[in-house]
Protein backbone atom coordinates (compact mmCIF):
# COMPACT_ATOMS: atom_id res chain seq x y z
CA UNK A 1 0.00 0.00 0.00
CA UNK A 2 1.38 3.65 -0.98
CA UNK A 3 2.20 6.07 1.82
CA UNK A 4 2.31 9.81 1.22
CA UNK A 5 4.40 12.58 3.28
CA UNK A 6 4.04 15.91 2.49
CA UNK A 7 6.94 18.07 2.53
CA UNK A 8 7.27 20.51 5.87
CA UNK A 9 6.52 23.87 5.62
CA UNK A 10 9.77 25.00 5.78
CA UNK A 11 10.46 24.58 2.34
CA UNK A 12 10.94 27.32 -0.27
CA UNK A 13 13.05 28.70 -2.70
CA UNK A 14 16.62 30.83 -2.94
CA UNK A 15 17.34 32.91 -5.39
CA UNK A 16 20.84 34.24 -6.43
CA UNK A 17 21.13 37.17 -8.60
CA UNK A 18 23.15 40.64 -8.81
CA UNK A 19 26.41 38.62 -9.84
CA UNK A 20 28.19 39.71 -12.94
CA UNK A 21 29.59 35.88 -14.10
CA UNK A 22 27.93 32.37 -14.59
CA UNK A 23 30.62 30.88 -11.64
CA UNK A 24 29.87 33.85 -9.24
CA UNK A 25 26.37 32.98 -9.55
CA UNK A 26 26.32 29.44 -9.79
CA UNK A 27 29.14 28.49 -7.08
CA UNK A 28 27.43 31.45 -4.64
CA UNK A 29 28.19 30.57 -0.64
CA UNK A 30 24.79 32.71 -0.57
CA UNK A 31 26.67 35.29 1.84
CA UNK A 32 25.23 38.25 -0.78
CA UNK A 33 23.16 38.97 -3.74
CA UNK A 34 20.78 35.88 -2.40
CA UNK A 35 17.54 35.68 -1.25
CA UNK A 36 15.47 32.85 0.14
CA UNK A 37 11.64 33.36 0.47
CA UNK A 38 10.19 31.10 3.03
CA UNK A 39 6.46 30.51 3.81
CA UNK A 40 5.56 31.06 0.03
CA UNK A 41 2.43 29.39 -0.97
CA UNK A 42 3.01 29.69 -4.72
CA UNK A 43 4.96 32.14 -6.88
CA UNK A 44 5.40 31.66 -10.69
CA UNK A 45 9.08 32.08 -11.02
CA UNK A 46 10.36 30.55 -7.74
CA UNK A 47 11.37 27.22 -7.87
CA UNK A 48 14.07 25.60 -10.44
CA UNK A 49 14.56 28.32 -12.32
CA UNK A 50 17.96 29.88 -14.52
CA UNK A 51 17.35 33.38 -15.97
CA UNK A 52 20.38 35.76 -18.22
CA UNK A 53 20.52 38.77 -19.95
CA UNK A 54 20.84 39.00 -24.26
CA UNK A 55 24.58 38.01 -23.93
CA UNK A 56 24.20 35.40 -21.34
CA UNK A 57 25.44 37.32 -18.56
CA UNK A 58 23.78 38.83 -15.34
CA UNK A 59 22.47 35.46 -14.64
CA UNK A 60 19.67 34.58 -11.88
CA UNK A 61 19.62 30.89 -10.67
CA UNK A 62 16.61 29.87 -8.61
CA UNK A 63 16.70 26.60 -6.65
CA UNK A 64 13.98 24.30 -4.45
CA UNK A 65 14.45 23.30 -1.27
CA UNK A 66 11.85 20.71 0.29
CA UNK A 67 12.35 18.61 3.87
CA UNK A 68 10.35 15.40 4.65
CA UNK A 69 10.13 13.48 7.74
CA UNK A 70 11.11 10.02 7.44
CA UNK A 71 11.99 9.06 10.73
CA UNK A 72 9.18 6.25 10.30
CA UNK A 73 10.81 4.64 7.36
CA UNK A 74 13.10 1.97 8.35
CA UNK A 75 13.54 -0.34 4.79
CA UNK A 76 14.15 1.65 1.74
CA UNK A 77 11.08 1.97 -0.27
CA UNK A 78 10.81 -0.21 -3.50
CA UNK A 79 9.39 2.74 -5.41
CA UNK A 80 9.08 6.17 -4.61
CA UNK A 81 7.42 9.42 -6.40
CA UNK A 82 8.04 13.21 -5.74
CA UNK A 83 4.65 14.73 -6.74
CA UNK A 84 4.87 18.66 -7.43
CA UNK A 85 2.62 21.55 -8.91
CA UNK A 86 3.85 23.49 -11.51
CA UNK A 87 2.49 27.73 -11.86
CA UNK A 88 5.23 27.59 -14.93
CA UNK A 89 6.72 24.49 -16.02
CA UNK A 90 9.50 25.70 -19.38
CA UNK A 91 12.35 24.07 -18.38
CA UNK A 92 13.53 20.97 -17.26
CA UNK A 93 14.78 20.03 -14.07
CA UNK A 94 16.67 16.99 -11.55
CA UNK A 95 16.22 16.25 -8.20
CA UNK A 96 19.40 16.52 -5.68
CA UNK A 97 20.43 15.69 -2.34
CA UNK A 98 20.59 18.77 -0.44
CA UNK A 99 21.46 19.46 3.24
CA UNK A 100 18.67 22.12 4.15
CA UNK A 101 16.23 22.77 5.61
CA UNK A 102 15.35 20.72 8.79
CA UNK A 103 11.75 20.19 9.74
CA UNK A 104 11.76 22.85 11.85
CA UNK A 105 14.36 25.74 10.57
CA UNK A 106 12.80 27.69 7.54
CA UNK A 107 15.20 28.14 4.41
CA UNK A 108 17.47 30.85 4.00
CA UNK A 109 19.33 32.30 1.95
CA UNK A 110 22.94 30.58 2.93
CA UNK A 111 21.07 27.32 1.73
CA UNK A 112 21.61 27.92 -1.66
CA UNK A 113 24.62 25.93 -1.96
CA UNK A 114 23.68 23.11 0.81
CA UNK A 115 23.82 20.37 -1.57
CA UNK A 116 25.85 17.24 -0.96
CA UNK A 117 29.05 16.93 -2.53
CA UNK A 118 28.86 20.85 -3.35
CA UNK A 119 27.88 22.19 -6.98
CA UNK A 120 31.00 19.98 -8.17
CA UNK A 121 30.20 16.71 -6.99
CA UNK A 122 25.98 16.55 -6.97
CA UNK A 123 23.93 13.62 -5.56
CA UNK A 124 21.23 13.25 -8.06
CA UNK A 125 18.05 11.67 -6.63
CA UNK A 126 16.44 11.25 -9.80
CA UNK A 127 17.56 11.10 -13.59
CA UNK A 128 16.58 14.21 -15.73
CA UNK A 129 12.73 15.34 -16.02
CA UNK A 130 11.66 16.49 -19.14
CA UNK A 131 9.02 20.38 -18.73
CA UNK A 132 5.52 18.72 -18.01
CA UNK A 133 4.23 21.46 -18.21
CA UNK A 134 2.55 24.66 -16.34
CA UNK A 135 -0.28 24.51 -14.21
CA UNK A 136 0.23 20.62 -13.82
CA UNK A 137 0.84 17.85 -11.15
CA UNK A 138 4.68 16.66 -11.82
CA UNK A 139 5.80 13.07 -11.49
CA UNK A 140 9.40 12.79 -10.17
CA UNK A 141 10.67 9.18 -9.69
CA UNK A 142 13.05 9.09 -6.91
CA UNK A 143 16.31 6.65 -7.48
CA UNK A 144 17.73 4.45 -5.49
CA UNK A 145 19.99 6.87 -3.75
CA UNK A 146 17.19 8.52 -2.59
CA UNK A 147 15.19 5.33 -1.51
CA UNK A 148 18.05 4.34 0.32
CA UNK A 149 18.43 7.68 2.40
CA UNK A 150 14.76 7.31 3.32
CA UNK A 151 15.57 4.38 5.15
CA UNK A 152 18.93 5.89 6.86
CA UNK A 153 18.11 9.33 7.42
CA UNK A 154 15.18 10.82 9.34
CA UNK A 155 14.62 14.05 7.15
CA UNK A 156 14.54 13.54 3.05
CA UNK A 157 16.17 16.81 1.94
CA UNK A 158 15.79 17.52 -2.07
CA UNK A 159 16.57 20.41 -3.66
CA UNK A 160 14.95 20.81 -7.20
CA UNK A 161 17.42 23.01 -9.80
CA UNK A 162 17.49 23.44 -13.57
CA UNK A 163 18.84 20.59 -15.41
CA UNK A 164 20.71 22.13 -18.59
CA UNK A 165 22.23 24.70 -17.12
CA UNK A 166 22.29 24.97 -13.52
CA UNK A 167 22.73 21.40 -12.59
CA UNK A 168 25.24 20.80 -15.84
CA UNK A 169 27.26 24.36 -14.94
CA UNK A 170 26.40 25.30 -18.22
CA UNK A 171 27.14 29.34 -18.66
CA UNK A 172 23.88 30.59 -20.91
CA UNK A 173 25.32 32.75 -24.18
CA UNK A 174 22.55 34.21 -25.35
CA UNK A 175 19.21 35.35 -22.77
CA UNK A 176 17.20 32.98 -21.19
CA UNK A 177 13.65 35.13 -19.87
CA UNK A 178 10.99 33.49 -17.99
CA UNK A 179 7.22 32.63 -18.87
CA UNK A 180 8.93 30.38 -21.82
CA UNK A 181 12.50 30.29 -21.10
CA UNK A 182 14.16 28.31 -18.42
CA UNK A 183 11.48 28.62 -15.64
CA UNK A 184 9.60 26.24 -13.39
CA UNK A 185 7.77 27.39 -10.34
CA UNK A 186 5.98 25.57 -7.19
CA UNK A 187 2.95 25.66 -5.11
CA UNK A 188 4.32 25.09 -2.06
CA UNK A 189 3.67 23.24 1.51
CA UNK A 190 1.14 26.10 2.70
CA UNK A 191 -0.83 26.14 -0.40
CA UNK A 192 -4.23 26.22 1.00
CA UNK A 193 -5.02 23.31 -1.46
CA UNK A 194 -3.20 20.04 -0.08
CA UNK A 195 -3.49 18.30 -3.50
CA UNK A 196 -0.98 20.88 -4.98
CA UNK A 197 1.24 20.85 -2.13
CA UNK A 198 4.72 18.91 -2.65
CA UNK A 199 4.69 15.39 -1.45
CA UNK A 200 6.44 11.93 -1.71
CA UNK A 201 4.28 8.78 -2.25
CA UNK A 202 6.39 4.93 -1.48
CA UNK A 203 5.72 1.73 -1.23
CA UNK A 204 7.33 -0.86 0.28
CA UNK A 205 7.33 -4.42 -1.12
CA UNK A 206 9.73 -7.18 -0.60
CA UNK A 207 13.52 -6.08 -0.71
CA UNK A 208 15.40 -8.75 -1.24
CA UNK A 209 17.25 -10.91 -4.16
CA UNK A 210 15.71 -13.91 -5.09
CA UNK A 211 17.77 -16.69 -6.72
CA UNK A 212 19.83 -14.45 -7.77
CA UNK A 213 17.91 -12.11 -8.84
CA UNK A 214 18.17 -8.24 -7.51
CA UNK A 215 14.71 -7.31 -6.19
CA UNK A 216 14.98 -3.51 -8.27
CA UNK A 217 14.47 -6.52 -10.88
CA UNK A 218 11.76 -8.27 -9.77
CA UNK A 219 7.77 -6.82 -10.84
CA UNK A 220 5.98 -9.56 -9.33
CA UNK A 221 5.62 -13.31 -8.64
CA UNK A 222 3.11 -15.16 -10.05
CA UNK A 223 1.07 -12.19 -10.78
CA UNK A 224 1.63 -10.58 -7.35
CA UNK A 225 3.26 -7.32 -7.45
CA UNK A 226 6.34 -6.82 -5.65
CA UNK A 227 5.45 -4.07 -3.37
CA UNK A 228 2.52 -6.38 -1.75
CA UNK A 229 5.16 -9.55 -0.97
CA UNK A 230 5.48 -9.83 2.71
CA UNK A 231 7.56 -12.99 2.03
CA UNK A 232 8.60 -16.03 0.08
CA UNK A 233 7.80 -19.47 0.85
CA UNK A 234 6.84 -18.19 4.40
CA UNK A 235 9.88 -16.12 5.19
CA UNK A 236 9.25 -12.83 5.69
CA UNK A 237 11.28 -9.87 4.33
């Protein structure tokens, strides 16, 4: 059976801007020329965002920063989904590992870089995820990375950033705008409506190899999916 936790409300999204170079922007410690805007309920250019002017300088970078408890996980999920709404939805974006915010600490602007491994050396939670489009409920398969830390770590932290540029430290040449360029904003956790508000939906099936087999393999067993096996041959997982 699926299980859904909704991210906690102090996510949100930082914003760098006011630097004259693509590395100044990009590789930002957030100690100026940042902002992070916590307790947001939607905004149409906050979220994974990369913005630059005709010649591809003056860049803005926007990233996503959401927290979820999983202090009640304790076996990493055979499947898990990051659900988010789009208010734009142009560009396309990857999930990371981040290391803010808490449950209880709202983000600020120093998060901007608090990604694992640093802007050089990324943990991607999910592979890349093609523009779905505005106004729209996005799909975001978490990978096995981020499965795993589910199970280890008692807060999820994921921060959402532009793919082809941002995540790629690719320096834009010409100008990216938003509303159509390189722009995809949230509804956040305190969106009054909770269907639009960020969430992760799991499931946890039977985790382990049989003959052989790797279980991230294995669909079902004669006919039963995987994610309702308790057991085989009366051993449980």
């Amino acid at each position: 059976m699926a299980t859904t936790i909704y991210a906690a409300n102090t996510d949100g999204p930082v914003h760098n801007y006011g630097e004259a170079t693509w590395n100044a922007a990009h590789d930002s410690d957030g100690s100026s020329g940042t902002t992070a805007y916590p307790n947001v309920d939607v905004h149409p250019y906050y979220g994974a965002t990369v913005t630059a002017d005709a010649s591809g300088a003056n860049p803005d970078i926007y990233r996503a920063f959401f927290a979820f408890d999983t202090s009640g996980i304790s076996v990493a999920p055979s499947s898990a989904i990051l659900y988010v709404y789009t208010s734009q939805g142009a560009g396309d974006i990857i999930a990371v590992k981040a290391t803010a915010p808490d449950l209880s600490t709202d983000i600020v602007a120093a998060d901007f870089n608090n990604l694992d491994g640093g802007v050089d050396s990324l943990t991607a939670y999910s592979a890349e995820i093609t523009t779905q489009g505005a106004n729209s409920l996005w799909s975001i398969t978490l990978n096995a990375a981020a499965r795993s830390d589910m199970a280890s770590l008692s807060v999820l932290k994921i921060c959402l950033m532009n793919h082809d540029y941002d995540y790629l430290d690719v320096a834009p040449t010409t100008a990216i705008g938003t509303a159509g360029g390189e722009d995809v904003g949230f509804h956040w956790s305190e969106y009054a409506d909770a269907a639009r508000r960020p969430r992760v939906t799991y499931e946890v099936g039977y985790g382990q190899n049989v003959l052989g087999v790797s279980a991230d393999n294995i669909n079902n067993v004669n006919g039963v999916l995987r994610a309702n096996i308790l057991g085989v041959l009366g051993v449980e997982d």
